[in-house]
Structures are given as C-alpha cells and as structure tokens.
Protein backbone atom coordinates (compact mmCIF):
# COMPACT_ATOMS: atom_id res chain seq x y z
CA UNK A 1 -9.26 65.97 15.59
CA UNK A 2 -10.51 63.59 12.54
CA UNK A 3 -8.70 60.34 11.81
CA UNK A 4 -8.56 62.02 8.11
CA UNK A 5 -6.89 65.03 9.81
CA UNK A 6 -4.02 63.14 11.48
CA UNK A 7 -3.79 61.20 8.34
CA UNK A 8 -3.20 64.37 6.67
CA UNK A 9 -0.11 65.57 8.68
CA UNK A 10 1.91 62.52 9.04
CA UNK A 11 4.22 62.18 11.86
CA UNK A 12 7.67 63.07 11.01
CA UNK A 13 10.80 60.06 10.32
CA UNK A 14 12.79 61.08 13.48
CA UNK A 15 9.83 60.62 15.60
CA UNK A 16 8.81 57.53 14.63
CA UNK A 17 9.67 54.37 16.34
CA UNK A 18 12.75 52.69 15.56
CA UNK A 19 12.93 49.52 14.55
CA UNK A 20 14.90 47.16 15.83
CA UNK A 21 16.76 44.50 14.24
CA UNK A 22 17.39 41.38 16.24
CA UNK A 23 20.95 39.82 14.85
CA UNK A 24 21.10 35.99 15.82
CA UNK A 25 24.34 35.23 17.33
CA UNK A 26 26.41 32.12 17.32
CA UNK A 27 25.07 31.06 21.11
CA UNK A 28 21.52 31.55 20.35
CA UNK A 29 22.15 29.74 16.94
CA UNK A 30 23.86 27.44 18.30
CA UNK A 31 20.97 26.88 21.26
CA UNK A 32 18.30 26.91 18.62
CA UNK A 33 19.91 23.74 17.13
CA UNK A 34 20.47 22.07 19.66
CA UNK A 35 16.77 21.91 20.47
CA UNK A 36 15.80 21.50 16.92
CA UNK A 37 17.79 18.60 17.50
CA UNK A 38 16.65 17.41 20.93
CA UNK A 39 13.39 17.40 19.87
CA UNK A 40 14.10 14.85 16.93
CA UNK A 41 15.92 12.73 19.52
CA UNK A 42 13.08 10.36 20.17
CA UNK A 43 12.26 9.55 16.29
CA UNK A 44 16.19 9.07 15.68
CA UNK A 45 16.22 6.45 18.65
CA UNK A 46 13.05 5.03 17.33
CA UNK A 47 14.90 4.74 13.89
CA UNK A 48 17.27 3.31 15.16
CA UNK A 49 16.23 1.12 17.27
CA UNK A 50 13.01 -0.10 15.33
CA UNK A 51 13.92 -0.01 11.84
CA UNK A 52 17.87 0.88 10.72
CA UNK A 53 18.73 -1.61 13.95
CA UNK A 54 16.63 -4.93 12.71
CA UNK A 55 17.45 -4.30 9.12
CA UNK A 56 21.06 -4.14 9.53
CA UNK A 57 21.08 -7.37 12.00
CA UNK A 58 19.14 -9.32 9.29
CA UNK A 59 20.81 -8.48 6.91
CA UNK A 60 23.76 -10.45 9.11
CA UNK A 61 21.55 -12.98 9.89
CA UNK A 62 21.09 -13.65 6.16
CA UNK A 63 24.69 -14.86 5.87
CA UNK A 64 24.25 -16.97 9.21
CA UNK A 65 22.88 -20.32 10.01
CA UNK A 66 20.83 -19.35 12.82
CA UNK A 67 18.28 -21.48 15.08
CA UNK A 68 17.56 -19.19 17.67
CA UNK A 69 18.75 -21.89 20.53
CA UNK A 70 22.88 -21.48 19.36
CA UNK A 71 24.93 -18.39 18.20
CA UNK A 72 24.24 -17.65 14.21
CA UNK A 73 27.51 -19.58 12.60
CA UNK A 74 28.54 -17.73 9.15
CA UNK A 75 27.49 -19.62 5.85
CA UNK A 76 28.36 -16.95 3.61
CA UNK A 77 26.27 -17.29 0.96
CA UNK A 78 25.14 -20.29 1.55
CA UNK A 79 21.54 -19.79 1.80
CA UNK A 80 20.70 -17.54 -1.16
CA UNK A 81 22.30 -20.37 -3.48
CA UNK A 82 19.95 -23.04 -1.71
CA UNK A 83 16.62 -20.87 -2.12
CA UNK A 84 17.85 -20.60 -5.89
CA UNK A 85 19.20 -23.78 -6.83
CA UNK A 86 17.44 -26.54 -4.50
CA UNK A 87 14.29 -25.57 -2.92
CA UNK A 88 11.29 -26.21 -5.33
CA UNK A 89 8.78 -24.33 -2.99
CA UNK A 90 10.50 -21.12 -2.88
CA UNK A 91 9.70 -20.53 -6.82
CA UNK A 92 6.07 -22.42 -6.25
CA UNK A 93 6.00 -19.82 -3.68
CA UNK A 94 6.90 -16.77 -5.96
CA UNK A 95 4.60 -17.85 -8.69
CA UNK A 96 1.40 -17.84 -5.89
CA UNK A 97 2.63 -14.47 -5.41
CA UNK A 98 2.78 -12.92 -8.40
CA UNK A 99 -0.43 -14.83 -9.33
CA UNK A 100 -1.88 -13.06 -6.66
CA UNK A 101 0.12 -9.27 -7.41
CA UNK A 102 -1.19 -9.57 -11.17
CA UNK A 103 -4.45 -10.34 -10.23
CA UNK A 104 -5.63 -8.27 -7.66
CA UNK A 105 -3.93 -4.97 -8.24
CA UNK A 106 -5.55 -4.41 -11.29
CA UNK A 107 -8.80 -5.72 -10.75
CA UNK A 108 -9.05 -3.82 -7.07
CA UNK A 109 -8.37 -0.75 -8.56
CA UNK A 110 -10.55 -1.08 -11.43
CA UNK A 111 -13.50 -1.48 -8.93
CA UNK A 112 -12.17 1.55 -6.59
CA UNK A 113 -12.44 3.91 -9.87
CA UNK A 114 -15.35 2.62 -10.87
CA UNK A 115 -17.06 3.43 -7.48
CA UNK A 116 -15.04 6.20 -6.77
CA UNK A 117 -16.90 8.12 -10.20
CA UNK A 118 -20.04 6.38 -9.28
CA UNK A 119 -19.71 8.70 -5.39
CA UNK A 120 -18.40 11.68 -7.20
CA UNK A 121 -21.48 12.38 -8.36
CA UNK A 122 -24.01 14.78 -5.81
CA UNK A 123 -27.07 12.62 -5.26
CA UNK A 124 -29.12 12.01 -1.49
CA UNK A 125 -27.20 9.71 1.17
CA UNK A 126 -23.72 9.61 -1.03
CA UNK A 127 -22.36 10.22 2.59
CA UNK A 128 -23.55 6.95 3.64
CA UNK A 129 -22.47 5.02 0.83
CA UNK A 130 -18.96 6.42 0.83
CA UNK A 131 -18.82 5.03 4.16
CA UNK A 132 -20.33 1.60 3.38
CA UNK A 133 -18.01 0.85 0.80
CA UNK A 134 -14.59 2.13 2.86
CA UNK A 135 -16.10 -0.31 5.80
CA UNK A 136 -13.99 -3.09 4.38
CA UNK A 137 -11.03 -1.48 4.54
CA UNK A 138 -11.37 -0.26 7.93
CA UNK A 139 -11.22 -4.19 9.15
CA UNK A 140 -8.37 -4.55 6.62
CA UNK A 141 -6.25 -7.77 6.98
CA UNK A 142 -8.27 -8.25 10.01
CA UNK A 143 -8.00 -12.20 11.46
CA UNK A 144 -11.99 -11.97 12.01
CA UNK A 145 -12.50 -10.95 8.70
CA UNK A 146 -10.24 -14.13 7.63
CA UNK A 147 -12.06 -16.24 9.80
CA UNK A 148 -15.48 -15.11 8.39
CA UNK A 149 -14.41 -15.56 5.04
CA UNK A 150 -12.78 -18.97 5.46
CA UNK A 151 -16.19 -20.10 7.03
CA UNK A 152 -18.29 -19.04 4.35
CA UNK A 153 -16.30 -20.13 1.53
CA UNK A 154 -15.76 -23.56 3.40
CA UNK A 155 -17.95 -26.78 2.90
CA UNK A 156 -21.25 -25.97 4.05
CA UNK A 157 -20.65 -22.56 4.42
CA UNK A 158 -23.09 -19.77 3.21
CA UNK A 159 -21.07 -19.75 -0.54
CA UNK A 160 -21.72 -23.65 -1.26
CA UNK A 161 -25.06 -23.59 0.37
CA UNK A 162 -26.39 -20.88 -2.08
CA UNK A 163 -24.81 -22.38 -5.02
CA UNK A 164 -26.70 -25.75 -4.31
CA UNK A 165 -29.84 -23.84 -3.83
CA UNK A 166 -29.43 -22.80 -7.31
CA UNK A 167 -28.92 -25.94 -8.64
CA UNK A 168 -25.11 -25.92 -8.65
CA UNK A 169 -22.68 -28.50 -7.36
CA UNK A 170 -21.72 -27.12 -3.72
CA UNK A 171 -17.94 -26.75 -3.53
CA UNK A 172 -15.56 -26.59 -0.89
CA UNK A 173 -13.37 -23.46 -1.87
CA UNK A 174 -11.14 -23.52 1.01
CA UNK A 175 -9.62 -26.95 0.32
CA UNK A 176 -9.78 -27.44 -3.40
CA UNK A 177 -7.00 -26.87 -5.13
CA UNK A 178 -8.35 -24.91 -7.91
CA UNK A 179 -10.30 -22.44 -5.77
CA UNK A 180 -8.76 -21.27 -2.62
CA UNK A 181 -6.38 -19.09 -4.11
CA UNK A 182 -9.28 -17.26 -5.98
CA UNK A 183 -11.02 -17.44 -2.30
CA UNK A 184 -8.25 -15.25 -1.67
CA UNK A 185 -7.93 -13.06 -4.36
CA UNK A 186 -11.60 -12.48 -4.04
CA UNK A 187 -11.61 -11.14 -0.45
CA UNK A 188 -8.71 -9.17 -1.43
CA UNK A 189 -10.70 -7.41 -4.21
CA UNK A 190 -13.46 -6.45 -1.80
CA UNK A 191 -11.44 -4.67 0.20
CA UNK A 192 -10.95 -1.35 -1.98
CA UNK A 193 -11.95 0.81 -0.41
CA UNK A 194 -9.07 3.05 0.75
CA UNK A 195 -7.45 3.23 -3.07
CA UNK A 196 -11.44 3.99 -3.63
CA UNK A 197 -11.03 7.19 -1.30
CA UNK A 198 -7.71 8.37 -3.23
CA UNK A 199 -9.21 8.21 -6.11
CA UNK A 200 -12.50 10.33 -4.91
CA UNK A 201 -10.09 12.90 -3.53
CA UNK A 202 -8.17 12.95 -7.25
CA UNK A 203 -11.63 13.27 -8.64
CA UNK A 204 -12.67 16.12 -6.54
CA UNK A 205 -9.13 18.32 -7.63
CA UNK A 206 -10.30 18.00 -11.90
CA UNK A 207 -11.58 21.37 -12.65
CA UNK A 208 -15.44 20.64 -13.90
CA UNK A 209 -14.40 23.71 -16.66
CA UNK A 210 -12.46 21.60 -18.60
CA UNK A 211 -15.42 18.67 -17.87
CA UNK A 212 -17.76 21.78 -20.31
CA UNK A 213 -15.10 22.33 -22.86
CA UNK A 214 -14.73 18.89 -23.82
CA UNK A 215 -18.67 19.02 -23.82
CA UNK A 216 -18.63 21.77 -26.24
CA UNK A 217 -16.27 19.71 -28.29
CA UNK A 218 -19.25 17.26 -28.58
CA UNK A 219 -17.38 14.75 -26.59
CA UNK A 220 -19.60 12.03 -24.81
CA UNK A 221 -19.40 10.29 -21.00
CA UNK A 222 -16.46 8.31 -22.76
CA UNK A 223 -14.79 10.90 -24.27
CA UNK A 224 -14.58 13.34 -21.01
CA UNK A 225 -13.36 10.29 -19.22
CA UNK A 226 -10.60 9.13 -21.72
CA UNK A 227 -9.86 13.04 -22.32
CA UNK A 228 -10.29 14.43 -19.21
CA UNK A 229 -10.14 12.46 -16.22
CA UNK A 230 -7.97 9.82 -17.10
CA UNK A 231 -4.74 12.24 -17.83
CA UNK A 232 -5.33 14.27 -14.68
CA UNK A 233 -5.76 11.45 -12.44
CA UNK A 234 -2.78 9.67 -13.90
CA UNK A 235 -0.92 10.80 -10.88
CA UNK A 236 -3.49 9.47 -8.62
CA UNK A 237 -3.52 6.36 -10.50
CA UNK A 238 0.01 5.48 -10.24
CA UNK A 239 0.25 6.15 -6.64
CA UNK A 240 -2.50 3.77 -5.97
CA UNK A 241 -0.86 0.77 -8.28
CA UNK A 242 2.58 1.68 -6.73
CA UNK A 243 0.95 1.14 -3.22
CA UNK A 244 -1.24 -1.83 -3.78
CA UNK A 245 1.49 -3.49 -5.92
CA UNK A 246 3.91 -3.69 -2.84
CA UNK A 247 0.91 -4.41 -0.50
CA UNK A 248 -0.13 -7.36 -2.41
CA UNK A 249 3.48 -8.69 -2.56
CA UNK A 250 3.44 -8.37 1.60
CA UNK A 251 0.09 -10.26 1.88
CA UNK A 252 0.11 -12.61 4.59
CA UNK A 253 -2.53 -12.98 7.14
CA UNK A 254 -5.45 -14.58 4.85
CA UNK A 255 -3.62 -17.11 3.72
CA UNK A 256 -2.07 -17.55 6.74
CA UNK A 257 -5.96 -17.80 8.72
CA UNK A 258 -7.27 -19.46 5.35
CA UNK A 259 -4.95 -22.42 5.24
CA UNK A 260 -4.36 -22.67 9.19
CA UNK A 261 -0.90 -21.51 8.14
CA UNK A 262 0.27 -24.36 6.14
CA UNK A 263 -0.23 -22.36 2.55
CA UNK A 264 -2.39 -25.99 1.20
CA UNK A 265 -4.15 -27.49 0.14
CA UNK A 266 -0.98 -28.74 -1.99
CA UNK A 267 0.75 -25.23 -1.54
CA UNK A 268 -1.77 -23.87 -3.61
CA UNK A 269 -1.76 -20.68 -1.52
CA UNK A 270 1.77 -21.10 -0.56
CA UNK A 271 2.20 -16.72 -0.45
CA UNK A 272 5.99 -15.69 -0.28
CA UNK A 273 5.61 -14.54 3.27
CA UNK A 274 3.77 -17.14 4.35
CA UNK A 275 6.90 -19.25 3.13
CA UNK A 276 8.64 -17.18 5.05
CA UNK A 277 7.32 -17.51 8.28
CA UNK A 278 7.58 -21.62 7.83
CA UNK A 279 10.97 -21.05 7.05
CA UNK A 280 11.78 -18.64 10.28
CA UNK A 281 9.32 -19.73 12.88
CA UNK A 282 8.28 -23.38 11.70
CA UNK A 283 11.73 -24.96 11.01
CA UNK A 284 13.58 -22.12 12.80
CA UNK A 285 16.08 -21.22 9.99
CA UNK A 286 16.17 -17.72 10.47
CA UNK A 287 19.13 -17.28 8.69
CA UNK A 288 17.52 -18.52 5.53
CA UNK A 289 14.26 -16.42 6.31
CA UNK A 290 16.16 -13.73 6.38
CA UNK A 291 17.63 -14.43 3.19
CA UNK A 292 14.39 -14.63 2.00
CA UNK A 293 13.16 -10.98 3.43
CA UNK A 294 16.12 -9.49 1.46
CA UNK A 295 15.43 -11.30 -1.74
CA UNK A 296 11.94 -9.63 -1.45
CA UNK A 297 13.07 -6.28 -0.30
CA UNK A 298 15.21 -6.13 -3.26
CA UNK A 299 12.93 -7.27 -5.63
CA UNK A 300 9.86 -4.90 -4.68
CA UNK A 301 12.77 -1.83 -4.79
CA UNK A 302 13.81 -3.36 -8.28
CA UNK A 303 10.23 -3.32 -9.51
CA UNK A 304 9.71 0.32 -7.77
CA UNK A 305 12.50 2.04 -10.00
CA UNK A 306 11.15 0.22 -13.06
CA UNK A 307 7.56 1.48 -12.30
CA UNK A 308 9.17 5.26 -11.20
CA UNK A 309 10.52 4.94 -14.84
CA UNK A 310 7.67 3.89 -16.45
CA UNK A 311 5.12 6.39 -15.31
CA UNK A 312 7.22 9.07 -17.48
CA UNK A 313 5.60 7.78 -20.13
CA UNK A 314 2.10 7.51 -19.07
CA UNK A 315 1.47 9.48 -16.11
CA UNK A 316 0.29 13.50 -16.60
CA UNK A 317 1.22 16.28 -13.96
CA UNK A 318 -0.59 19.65 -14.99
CA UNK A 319 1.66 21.71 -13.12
CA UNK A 320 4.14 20.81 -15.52
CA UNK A 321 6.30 19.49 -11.79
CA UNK A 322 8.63 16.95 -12.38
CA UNK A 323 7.96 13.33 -13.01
C-alpha cells in the first residue's frame, strides 16, 4: 500500500495514541527549585562574599578611624567633613579627574566612530586592520604599556628625540607640569579600540535600504550620516559614553606607573583614585579612603541617572522599546 493510500484512510480517534499529560506536583516542584536554587548557590556566596560583603564593611569603615594595626574607632562623620572642608588636594584631585573624564571620553569616542565607519566599509585586508586597531585595547591599562609610554614621553625618550630632530625644543613630558597630564590623556585616547568594536557592530545592524532612500532624496555622505546613522546608532552611542564616562572616572594605573605613584610633578596628575590609594595604603587612613570610595560611588550613580535621563531626549530606539 501507497503512503497516499494510508493517507487517504486515516486511522480512527480511539485508536490513536493517547496523550499523556504530565501534572507537576508540589514534590517535584518543590525538587525542581531547590536545584534551580542549588545551582545559583556558588554566585550568591560569591556575591556575597566578594562584592555585597566588602561594600557593606566599607561603608562602616567610612565612619571609622581605621589604621589597619588597631580596631576601627567610630568618628561618625568625621571624615567626609575633613575631605570637604580642610583637605585642598581632595578638590585638586577632583578637578584632574574631571579634566581627564571631559577630555578623553569625547575625544576617544570620536576617533572609535571615525574608524569604526572607516572598517565598515568592504575593501581587501579590513580583517587585519580591525585587529590592528583593537590591539591597544587588548593590553588595556596594562603596567607594560605604562611603562613604555612613560619611557618614551620621558627626557630623551623617542617623543623628545623626534621633536629635536625637527627642530623643536625636546621636552620632558613626564615631569613638566603642563604636559604629563596630556601624556596621559593621550595614551588614554589611543586605546579605543573596544568602544571602536561597539560601534562596528551598531554599524553592521543599520539597514543599507534606508542608506538608498536617503540617496534618492539626493542626500550626500553628510546627509546619510546626520540622517541615517547618527539616530540609529544613538543607542550605541550612549552606551559607549555611559561606559567610558565611569571608566575614565576609575582610571588609575597610568598615573599611578607615570608618576611612580606620587600623582606629580606638583599633583598635576593627582587622579581621584590615585588619591585614594595615598590616602588608604600610603598614610593608612582607611577610614577616610573609604570615605572617599563612597563619595565616588555616589557621584558616578548621581551622574548615571542624570545621563539615563538625558538620553530621552537625544537617543533613538527604532523598535519604538522603551527609553
């Protein structure tokens, strides 16, 4: 017999199979919890332990005088109305910072889009230089990479040898005044190339349809970008200033390397962390320190909500999801 013919004479409801309906009961309910739950056990203790556990106990230690050799005595508030009202260096501190926040956010990401659209495009070996130009990133906040830069921005170094080949007064970047900060803020610049990749994967998601219909519309390489891609990758783009603008308030380790820890010449990279870590592990006032880490906390959360509010305004989802 055919397949058509047993198609043709179907097989009749009572002999077909029953099906069976599995009904969960409270044990097996209950049992399927439990190692829902048992499984999660490890991450909870690492929670705990790792994160919830240290913030909570600084938090304490914020209210403490603490040395690390004797038991934290309570100062109340003690410390948070010394960092305001009599330590000079802890606002010197906050202006390097934001200094360095304003500076280097925007300018980083400005060169990560412009690359990113430069790699969008298909041409031979984009591969490779995708890869090139994320190589920075990969050795990140890297002490080697500190070290390297220090050296060649440092009398004598490859920077102020090349600008007296040219003619130009060689300069010692790491100890003047004027320049080591910008040393800084340089290095961090170069390194863009992970909001570079964000943005290449944004680029990738525009539909090239809409690219044409603009093109129709007679609009030019400017007028697709301003029309096009900039509303569609608003998203994109306000992830990537939301991450780099509380990575560049936690900067630490190239000023740290850069100034042998000490934040000079003259504080003139005197970061926030960096202040710190003098604070905690130089004059061992952890309680202070820890004052410190909670003034920052709060302030990067502040500035989060205010930029969550912001991007109502600016930022474009197509999906019409919420903002």
């Amino acid at each position: 017999m055919s397949s058509t013919a047993r198609l043709e004479n179907p097989v009749p409801a009572s002999a077909a199979p029953k099906r069976t309906h599995h009904r969960t009961t409270p044990a097996r309910g209950l049992a399927d919890r439990t190692a829902g739950y048992v499984f999660l056990l490890p991450w909870f203790a690492g929670l705990a332990v790792f994160t919830i556990g240290p913030l909570v106990y600084s938090l304490y230690l914020s209210f403490t005088d603490y040395n690390l050799l004797q038991p934290p005595r309570w100062v109340g508030f003690a410390n948070f109305t010394e960092m305001f009202s009599a330590d000079p260096r802890f606002y010197h501190a906050v202006r390097v910072t934001l200094i360095y926040v304003v500076v280097v956010t925007p300018v980083k990401l400005a060169l990560a889009l412009a690359v990113a659209l430069l790699l969008n495009r298909r041409r031979a070996g984009v591969g490779l230089y995708r890869s090139l130009f994320y190589l920075p990133s990969l050795l990140g906040t890297s002490v080697a990479v500190a070290l390297v830069w220090r050296s060649m921005f440092a009398q004598g170094g490859a920077v102020s040898n090349g600008l007296g080949s040219l003619g130009l007064p060689k300069t010692d970047f790491i100890n003047s005044t004027t320049w080591s900060l910008p040393a800084i803020i340089l290095l961090a610049c170069w390194q863009f190339g992970a909001p570079m990749v964000i943005f290449l994967a944004g680029l990738k998601q525009i539909p090239a349809e809409l690219y044409d219909a603009v093109a129709v519309d007679g609009a030019g390489t400017w007028g697709r970008f301003r029309n096009v891609t900039l509303p569609l990758l608003s998203p994109v783009i306000f992830f990537n200033v939301l991450l780099e603008t509380i990575n560049s308030f936690q900067a630490f380790t190239p000023a740290f390397i850069i100034s042998n820890g000490s934040g000079g010449p003259a504080d003139s990279t005197l970061f926030y962390t960096l202040y710190l870590y003098q604070r905690g592990f130089t004059d061992f006032r952890f309680g202070y320190a820890s004052a410190m880490a909670w003034i920052l906390l709060a302030a990067v959360a502040v500035l989060t909500a205010a930029m969550f509010r912001i991007s109502r305004v600016w930022v474009f989802y197509s999906d019409g999801g919420s903002r």
